[in-house]
C-alpha atoms as a PDB file:
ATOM      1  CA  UNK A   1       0.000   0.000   0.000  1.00  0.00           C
ATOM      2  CA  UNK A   2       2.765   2.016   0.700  1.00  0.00           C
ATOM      3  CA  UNK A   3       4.553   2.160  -2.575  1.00  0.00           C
ATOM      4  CA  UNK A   4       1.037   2.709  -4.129  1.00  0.00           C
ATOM      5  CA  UNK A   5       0.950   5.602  -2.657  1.00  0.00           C
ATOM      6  CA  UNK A   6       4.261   6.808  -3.213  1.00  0.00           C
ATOM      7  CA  UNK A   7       3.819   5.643  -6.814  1.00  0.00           C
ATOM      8  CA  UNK A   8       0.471   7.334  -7.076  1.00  0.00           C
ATOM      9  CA  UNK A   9       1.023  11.329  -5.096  1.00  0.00           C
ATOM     10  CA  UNK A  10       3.599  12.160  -8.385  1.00  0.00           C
ATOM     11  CA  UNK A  11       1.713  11.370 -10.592  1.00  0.00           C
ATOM     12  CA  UNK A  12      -1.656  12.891  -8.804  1.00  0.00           C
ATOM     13  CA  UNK A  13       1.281  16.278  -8.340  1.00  0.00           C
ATOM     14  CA  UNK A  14       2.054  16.502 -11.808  1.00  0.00           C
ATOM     15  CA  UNK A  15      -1.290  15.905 -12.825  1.00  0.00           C
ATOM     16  CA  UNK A  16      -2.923  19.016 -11.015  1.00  0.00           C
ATOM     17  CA  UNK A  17       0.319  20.664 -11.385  1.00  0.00           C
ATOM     18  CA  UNK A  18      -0.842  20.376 -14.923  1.00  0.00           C
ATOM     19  CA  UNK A  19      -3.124  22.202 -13.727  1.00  0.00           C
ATOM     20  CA  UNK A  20      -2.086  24.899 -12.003  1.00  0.00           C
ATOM     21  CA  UNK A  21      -3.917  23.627  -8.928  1.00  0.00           C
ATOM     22  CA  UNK A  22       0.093  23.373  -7.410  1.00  0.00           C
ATOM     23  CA  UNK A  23       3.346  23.644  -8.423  1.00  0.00           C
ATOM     24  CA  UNK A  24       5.810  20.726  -9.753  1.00  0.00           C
ATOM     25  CA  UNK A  25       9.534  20.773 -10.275  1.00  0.00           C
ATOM     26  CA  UNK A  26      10.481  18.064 -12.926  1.00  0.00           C
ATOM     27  CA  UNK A  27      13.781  16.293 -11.640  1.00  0.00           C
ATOM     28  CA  UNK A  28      17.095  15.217 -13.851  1.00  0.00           C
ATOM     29  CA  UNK A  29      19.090  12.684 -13.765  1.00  0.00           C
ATOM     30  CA  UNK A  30      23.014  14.077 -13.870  1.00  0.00           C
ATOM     31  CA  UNK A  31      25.041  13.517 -16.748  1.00  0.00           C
ATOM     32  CA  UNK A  32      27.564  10.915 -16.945  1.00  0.00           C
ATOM     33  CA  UNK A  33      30.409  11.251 -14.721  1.00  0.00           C
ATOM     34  CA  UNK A  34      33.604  12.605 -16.221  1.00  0.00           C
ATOM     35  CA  UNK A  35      36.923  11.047 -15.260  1.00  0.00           C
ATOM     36  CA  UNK A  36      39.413  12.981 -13.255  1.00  0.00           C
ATOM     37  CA  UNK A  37      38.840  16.096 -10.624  1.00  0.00           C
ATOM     38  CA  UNK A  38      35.251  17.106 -10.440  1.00  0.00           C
ATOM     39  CA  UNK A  39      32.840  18.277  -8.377  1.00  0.00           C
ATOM     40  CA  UNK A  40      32.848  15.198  -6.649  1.00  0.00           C
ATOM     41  CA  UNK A  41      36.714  15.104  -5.822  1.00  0.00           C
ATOM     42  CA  UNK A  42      40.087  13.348  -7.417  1.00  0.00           C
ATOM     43  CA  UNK A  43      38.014   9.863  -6.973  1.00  0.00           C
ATOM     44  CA  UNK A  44      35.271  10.062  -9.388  1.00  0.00           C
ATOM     45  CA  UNK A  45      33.361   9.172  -5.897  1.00  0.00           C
ATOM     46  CA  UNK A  46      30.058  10.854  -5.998  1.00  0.00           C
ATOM     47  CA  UNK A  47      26.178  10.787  -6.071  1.00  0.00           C
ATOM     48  CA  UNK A  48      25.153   6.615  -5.532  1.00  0.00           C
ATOM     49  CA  UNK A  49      28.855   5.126  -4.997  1.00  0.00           C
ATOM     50  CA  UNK A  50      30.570   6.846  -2.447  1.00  0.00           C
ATOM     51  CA  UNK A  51      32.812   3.587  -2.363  1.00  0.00           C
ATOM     52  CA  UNK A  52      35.035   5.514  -4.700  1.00  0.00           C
ATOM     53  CA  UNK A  53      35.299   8.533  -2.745  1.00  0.00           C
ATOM     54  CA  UNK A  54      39.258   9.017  -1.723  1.00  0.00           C
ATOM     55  CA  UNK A  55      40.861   6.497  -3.835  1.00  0.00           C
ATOM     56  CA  UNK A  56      43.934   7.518  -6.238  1.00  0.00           C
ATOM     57  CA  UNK A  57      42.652   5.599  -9.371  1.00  0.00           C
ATOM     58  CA  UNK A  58      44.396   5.302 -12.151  1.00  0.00           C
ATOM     59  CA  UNK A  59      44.278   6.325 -15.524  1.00  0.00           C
ATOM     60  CA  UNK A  60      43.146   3.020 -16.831  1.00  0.00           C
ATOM     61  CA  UNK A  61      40.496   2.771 -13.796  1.00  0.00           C
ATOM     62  CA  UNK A  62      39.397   6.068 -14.441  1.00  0.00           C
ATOM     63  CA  UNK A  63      38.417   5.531 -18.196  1.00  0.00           C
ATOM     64  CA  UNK A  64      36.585   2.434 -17.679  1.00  0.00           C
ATOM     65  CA  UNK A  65      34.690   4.177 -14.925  1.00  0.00           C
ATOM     66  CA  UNK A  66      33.815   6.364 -17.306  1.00  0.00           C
ATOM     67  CA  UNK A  67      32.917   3.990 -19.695  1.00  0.00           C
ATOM     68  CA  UNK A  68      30.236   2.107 -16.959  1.00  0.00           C
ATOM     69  CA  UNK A  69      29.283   5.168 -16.496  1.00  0.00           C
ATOM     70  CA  UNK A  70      28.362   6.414 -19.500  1.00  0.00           C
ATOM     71  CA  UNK A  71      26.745   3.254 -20.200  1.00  0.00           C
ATOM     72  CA  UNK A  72      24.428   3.657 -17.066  1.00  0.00           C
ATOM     73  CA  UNK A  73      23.385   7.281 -18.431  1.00  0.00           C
ATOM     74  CA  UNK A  74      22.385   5.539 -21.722  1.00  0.00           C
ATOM     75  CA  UNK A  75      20.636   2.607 -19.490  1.00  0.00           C
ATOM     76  CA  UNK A  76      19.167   4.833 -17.130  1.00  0.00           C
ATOM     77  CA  UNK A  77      17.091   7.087 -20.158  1.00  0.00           C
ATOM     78  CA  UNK A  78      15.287   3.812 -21.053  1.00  0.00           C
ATOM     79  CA  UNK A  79      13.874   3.675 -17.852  1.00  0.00           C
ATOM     80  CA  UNK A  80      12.709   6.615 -17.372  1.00  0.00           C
ATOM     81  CA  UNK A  81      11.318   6.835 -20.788  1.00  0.00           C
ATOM     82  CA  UNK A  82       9.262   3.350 -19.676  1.00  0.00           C
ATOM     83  CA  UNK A  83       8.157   5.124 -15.881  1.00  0.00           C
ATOM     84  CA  UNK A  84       6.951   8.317 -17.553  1.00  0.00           C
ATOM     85  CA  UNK A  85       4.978   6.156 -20.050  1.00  0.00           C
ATOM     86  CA  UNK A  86       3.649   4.194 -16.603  1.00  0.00           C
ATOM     87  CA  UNK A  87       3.072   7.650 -14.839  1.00  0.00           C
ATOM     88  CA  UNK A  88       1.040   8.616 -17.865  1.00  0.00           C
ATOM     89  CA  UNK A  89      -1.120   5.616 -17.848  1.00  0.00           C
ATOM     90  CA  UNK A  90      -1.313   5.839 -14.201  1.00  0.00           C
ATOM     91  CA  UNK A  91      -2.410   9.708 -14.489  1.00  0.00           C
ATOM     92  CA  UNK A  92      -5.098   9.136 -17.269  1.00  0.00           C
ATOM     93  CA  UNK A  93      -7.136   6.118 -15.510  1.00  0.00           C
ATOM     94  CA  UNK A  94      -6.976   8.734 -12.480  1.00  0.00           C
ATOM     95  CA  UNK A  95      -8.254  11.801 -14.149  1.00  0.00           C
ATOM     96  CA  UNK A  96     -10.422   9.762 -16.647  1.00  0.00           C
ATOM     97  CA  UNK A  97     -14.243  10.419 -15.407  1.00  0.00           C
ATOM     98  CA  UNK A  98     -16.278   7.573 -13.937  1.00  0.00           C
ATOM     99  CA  UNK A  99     -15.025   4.280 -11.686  1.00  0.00           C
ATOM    100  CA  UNK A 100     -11.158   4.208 -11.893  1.00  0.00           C
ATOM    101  CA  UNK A 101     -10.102   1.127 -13.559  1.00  0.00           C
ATOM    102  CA  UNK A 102      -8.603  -1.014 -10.557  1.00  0.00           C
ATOM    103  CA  UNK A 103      -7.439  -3.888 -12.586  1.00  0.00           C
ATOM    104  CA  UNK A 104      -5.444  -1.628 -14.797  1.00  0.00           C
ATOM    105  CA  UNK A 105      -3.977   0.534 -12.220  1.00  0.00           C
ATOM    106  CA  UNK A 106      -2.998  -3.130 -10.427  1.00  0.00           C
ATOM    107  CA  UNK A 107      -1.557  -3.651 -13.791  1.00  0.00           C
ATOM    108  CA  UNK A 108       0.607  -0.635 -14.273  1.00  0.00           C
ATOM    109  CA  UNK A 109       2.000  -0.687 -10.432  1.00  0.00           C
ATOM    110  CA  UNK A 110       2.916  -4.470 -11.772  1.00  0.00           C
ATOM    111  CA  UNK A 111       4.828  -2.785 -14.371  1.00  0.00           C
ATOM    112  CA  UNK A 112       6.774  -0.113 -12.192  1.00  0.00           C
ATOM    113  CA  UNK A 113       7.346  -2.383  -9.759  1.00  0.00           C
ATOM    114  CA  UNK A 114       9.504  -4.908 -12.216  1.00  0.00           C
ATOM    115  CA  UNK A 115      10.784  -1.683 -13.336  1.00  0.00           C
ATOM    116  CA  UNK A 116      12.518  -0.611  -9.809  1.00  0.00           C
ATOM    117  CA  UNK A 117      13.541  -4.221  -9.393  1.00  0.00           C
ATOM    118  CA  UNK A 118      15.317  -4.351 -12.614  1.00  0.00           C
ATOM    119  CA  UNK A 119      16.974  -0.730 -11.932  1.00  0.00           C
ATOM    120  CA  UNK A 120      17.812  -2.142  -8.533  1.00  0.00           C
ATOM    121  CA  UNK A 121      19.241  -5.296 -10.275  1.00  0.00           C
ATOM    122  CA  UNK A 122      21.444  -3.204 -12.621  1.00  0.00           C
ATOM    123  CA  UNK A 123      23.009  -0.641  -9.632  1.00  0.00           C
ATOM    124  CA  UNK A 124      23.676  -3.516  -7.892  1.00  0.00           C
ATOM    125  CA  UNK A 125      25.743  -4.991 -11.251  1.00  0.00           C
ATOM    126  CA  UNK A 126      27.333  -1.755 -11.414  1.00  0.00           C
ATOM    127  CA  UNK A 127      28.362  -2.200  -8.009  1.00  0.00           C
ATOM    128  CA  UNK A 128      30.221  -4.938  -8.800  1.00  0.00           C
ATOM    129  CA  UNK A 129      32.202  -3.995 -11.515  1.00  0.00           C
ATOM    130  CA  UNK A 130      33.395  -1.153  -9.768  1.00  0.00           C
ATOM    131  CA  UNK A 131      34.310  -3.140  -7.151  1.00  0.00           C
ATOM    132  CA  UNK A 132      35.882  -5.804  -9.989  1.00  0.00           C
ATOM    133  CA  UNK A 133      37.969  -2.656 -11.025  1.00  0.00           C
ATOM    134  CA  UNK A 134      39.844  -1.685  -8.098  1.00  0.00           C
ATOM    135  CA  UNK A 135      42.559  -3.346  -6.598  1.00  0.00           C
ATOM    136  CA  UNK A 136      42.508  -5.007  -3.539  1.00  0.00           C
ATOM    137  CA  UNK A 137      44.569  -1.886  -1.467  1.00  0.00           C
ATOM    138  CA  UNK A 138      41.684   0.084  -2.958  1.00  0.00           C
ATOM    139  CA  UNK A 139      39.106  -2.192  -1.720  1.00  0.00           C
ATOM    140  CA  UNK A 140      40.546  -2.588   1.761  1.00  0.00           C
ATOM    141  CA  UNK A 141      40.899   1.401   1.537  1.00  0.00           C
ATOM    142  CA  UNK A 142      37.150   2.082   0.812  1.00  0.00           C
ATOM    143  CA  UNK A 143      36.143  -0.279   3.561  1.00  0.00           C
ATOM    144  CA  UNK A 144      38.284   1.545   6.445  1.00  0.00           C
ATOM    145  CA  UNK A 145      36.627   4.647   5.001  1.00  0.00           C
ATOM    146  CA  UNK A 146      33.157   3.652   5.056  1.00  0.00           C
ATOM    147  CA  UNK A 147      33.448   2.346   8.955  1.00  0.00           C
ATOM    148  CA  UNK A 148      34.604   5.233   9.730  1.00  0.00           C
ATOM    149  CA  UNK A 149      31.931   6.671   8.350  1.00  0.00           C
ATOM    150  CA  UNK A 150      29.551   4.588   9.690  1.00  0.00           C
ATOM    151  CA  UNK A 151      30.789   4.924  13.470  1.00  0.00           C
ATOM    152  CA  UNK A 152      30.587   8.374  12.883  1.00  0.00           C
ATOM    153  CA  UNK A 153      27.164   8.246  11.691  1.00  0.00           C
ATOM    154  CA  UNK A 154      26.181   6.067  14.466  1.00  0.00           C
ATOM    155  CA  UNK A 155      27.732   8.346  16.938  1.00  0.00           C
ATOM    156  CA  UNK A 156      25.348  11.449  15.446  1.00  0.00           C
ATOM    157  CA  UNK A 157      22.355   9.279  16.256  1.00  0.00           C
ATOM    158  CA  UNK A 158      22.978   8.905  19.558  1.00  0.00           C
ATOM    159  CA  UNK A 159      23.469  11.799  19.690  1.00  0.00           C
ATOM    160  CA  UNK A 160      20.658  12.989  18.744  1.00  0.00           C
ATOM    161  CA  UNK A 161      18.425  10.299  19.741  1.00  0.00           C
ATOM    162  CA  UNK A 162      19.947   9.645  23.193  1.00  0.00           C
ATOM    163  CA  UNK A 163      18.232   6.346  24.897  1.00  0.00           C
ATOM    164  CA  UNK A 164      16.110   6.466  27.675  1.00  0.00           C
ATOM    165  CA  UNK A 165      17.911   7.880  31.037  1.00  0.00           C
ATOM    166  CA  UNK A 166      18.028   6.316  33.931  1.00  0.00           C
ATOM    167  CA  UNK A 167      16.392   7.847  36.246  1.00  0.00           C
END
C-alpha cells in the first residue's frame, strides 16, 4: 500500500500541477560522470557510490569508470522513458471520469514495480564492476573509510536520539 501511494502522489502532483492547482519541479538525472577532478573530488566518488570517494585511481580505472558510467546514463534514459509512459497511464485512468479502472492501475503498479527491481538489479551490477575494477589496497581502503563513516554516523544518532535515562 505504501509504494502505491508513493507511486500514485507524483503522478496525482504533476497531474494538477498540470493544472495549475500546485506547483511541480520536474527532476534530472546528472550527466555521466567525467573522469578525473570534479565536483565530486580526485576519486570520481560521488552521487550513488561513495565507495570511490578518496581512492587515487588510475588512468586506466578512471576511463573504464567512465565507460560504466556512460553506459548507465544511456541505461538509465530507457527507464525513465518506460516510468513516464507508466506515470502517464497511471495519471489518465486517475483523471479519466467515472469508476477508476482497478485492474489496470494493479496492472501498471505491476509494471513499475519490475521496473525498480530491474533498476535495482542493474546498480547492484554496477556495483560490482566497480568493485571488480579496483585493486585489492583500494578495496581494503574504501572499507576503512566507510566504517569510519559509519561509526561516525552512528555516533550522530545517539546523539541525537539519546536512549532512555536512567532515572
Amino acid at each position: 500500500m505504501k509504494r502505491t501511494l508513493l507511486a500514485v502522489m507524483p503522478t496525482m502532483a504533476i497531474a494538477l500541477g498540470s493544472f495549475g492547482l500546485i506547483g511541480c519541479a520536474v527532476a534530472h538525472d546528472h550527466p555521466p560522470m567525467e573522469a578525473g577532478p570534479g565536483p565530486h573530488g580526485p576519486g570520481m566518488g560521488g552521487p550513488g557510490f561513495p565507495m570511490l570517494e578518496g581512492l587515487d585511481l588510475t588512468s586506466k580505472q578512471k576511463s573504464a569508470l567512465h565507460d560504466i558510467f556512460k553506459q548507465v546514463h544511456e541505461d538509465k534514459k530507457d527507464a525513465r522513458d518506460q516510468g513516464r509512459d507508466i506515470h502517464e497511464q497511471i495519471t489518465n485512468i486517475l483523471l479519466t471520469p467515472g469508476a477508476v479502472d482497478k485492474t489496470q492501475l494493479a496492472t501498471l503498479q505491476q509494471q513499475e514495480e519490475a521496473l525498480h527491481a530491474k533498476e535495482d538489479a542493474a546498480r547492484l551490477d554496477v556495483a560490482v564492476k566497480i568493485h571488480d575494477l579496483l585493486t585489492p589496497e583500494q578495496l581494503a581502503k574504501a572499507k576503512a573509510r566507510h566504517d569510519q563513516v559509519s561509526a561516525l554516523l552512528k555516533q550522530l544518532h545517539d546523539i541525537e536520539r539519546p536512549g532512555p535515562q536512567p532515572e
